[in-house]
C-alpha atoms as a PDB file:
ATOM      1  CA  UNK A   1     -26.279 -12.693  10.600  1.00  0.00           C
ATOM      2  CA  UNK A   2     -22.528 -13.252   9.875  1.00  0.00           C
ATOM      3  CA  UNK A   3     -21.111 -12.297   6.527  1.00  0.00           C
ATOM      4  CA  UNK A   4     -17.613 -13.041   5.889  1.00  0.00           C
ATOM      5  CA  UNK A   5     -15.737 -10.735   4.054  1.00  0.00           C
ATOM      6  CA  UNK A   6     -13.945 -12.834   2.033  1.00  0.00           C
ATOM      7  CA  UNK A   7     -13.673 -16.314   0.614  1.00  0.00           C
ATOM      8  CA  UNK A   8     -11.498 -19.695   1.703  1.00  0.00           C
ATOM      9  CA  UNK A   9      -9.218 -21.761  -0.208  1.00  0.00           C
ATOM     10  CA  UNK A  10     -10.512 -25.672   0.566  1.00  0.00           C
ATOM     11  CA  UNK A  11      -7.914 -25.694   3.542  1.00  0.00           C
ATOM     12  CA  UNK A  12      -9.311 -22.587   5.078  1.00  0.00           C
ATOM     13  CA  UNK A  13      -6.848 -19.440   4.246  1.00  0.00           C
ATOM     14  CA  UNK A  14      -8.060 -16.416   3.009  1.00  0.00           C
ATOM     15  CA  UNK A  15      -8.285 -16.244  -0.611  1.00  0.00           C
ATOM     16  CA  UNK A  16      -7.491 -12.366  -0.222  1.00  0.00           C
ATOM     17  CA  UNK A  17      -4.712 -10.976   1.460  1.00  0.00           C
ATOM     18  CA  UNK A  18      -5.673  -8.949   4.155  1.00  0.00           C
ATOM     19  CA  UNK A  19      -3.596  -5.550   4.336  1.00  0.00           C
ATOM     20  CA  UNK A  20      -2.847  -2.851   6.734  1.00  0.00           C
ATOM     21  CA  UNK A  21      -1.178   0.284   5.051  1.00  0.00           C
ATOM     22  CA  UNK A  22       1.134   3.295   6.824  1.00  0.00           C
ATOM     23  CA  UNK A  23       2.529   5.876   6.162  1.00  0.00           C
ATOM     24  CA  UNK A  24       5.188   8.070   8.660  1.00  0.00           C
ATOM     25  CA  UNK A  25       5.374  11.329   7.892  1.00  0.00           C
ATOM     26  CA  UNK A  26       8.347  14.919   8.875  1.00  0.00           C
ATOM     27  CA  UNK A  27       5.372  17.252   9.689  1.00  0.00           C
ATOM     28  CA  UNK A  28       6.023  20.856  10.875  1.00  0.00           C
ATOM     29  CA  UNK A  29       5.446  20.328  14.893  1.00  0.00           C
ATOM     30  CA  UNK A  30       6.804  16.611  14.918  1.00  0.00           C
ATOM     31  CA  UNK A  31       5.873  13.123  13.079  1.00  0.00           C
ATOM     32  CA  UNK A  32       3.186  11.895  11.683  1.00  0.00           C
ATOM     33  CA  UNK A  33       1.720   8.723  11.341  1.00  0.00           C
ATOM     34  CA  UNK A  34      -0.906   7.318   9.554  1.00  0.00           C
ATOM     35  CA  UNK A  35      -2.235   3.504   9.597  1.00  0.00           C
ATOM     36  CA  UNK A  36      -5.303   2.564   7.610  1.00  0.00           C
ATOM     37  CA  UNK A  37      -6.967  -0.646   6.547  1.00  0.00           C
ATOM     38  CA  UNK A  38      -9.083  -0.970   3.055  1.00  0.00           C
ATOM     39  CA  UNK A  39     -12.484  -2.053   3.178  1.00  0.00           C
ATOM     40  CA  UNK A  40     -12.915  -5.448   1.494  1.00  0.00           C
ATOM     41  CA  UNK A  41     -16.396  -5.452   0.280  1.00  0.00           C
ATOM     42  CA  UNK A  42     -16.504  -1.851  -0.821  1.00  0.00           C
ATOM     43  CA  UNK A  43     -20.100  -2.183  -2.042  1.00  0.00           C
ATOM     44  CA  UNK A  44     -21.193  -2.502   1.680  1.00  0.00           C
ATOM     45  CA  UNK A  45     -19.402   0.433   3.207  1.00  0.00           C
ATOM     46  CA  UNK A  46     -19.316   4.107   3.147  1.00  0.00           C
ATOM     47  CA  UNK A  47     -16.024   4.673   2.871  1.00  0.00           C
ATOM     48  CA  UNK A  48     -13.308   2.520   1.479  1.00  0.00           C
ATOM     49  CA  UNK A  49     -11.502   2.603   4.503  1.00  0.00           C
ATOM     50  CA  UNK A  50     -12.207   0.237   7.379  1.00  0.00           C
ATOM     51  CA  UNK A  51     -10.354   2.482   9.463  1.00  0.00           C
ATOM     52  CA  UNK A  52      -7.611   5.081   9.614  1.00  0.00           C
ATOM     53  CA  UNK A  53      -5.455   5.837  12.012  1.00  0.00           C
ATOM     54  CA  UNK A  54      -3.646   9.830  12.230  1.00  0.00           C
ATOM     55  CA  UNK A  55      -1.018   9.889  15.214  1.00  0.00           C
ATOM     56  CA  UNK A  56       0.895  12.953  16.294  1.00  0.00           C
ATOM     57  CA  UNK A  57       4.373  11.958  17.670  1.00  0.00           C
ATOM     58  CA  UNK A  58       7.669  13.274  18.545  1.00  0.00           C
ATOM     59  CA  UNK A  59      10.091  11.123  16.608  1.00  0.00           C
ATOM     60  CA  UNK A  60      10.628   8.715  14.436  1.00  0.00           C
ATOM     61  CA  UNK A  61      11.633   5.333  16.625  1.00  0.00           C
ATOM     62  CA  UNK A  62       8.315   6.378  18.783  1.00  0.00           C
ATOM     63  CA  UNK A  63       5.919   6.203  15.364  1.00  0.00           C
ATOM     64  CA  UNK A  64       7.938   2.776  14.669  1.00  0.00           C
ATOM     65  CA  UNK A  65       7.194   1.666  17.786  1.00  0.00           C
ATOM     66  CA  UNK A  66       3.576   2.512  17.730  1.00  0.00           C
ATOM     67  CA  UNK A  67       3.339   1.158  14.199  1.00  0.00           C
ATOM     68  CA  UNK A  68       4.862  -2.044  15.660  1.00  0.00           C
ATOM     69  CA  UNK A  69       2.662  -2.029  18.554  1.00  0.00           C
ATOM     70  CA  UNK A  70      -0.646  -1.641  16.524  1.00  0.00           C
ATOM     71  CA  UNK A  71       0.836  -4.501  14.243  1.00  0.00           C
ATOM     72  CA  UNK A  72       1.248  -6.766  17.092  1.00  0.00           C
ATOM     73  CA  UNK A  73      -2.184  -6.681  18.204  1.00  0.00           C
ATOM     74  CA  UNK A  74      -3.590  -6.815  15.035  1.00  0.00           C
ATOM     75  CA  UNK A  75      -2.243 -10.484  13.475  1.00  0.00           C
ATOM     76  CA  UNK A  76       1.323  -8.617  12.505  1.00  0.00           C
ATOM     77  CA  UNK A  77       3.336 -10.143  15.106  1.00  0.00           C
ATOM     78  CA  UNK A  78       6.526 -11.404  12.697  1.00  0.00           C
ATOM     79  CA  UNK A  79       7.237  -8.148  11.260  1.00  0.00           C
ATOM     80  CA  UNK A  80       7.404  -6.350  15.009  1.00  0.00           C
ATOM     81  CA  UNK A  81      11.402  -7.640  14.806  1.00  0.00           C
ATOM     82  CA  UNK A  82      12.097  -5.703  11.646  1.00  0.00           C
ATOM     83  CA  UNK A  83      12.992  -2.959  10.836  1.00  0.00           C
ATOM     84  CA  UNK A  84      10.489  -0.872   8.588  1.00  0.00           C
ATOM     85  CA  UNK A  85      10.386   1.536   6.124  1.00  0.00           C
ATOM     86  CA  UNK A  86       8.794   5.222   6.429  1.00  0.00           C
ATOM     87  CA  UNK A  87       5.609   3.802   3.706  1.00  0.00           C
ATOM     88  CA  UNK A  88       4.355   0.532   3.581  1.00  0.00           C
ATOM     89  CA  UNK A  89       1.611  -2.259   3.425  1.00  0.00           C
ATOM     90  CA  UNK A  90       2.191  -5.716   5.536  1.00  0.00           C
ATOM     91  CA  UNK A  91      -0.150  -7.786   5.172  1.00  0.00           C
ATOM     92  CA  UNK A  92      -1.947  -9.818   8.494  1.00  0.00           C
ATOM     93  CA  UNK A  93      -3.871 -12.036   9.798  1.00  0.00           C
ATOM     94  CA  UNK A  94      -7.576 -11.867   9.161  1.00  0.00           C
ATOM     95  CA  UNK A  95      -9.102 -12.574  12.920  1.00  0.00           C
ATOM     96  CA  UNK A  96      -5.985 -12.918  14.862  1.00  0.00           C
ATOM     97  CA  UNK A  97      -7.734 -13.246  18.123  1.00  0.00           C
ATOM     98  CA  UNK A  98     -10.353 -15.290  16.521  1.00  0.00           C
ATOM     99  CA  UNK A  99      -9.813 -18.999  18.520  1.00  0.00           C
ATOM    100  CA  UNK A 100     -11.761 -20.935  15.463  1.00  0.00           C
ATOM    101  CA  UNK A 101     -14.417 -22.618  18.135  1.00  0.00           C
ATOM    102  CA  UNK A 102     -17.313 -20.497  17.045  1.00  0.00           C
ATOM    103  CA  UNK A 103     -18.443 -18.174  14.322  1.00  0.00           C
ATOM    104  CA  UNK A 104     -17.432 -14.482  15.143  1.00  0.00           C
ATOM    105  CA  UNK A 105     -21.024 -12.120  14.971  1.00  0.00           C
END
């Protein structure tokens, strides 16, 4: 059974914006980054991440570039031209491969 996990204005946007979160990070054998999503509906999960992402890389312009990638295929595609900070949130779209012909299960 599908359960959205969160509610629509009358002309069908998310009431909730929906939020991916990173952080990029001088470790002591290269960079980190990290790239996490909150869970919406914390009551139904385990933990209040949806996921997190922890990426070992060697510089700085390949962690944006991953960052940028991961936004890309995850509904972030207008920010992939800027420039971004080391810590952030941008916030997505919720089901961007979703085509709106059927319910997703």
């Amino acid at each position: 059974m599908y359960t959205p996990l969160f509610t629509k204005t009358d002309r069908g946007a998310p009431i909730a914006d929906h939020l991916v979160f990173y952080k990029i990070m001088s470790v002591a054998d290269g960079i980190r980054l990290r790239i996490w999503e909150s869970a919406t509906a914390l009551e139904d999960t385990p933990s209040p991440y949806l996921y997190i992402l922890n990426l070992r890389v060697r510089s700085m312009a390949e962690a944006k570039q991953r960052l940028k990638a991961h936004l890309a295929l995850n509904g972030g595609t207008l920010v992939t031209g800027q420039d971004l900070p080391p810590k952030g949130k941008i916030k997505i779209m919720p089901h961007s491969t979703w085509d709106g012909c059927e319910d997703p299960e």
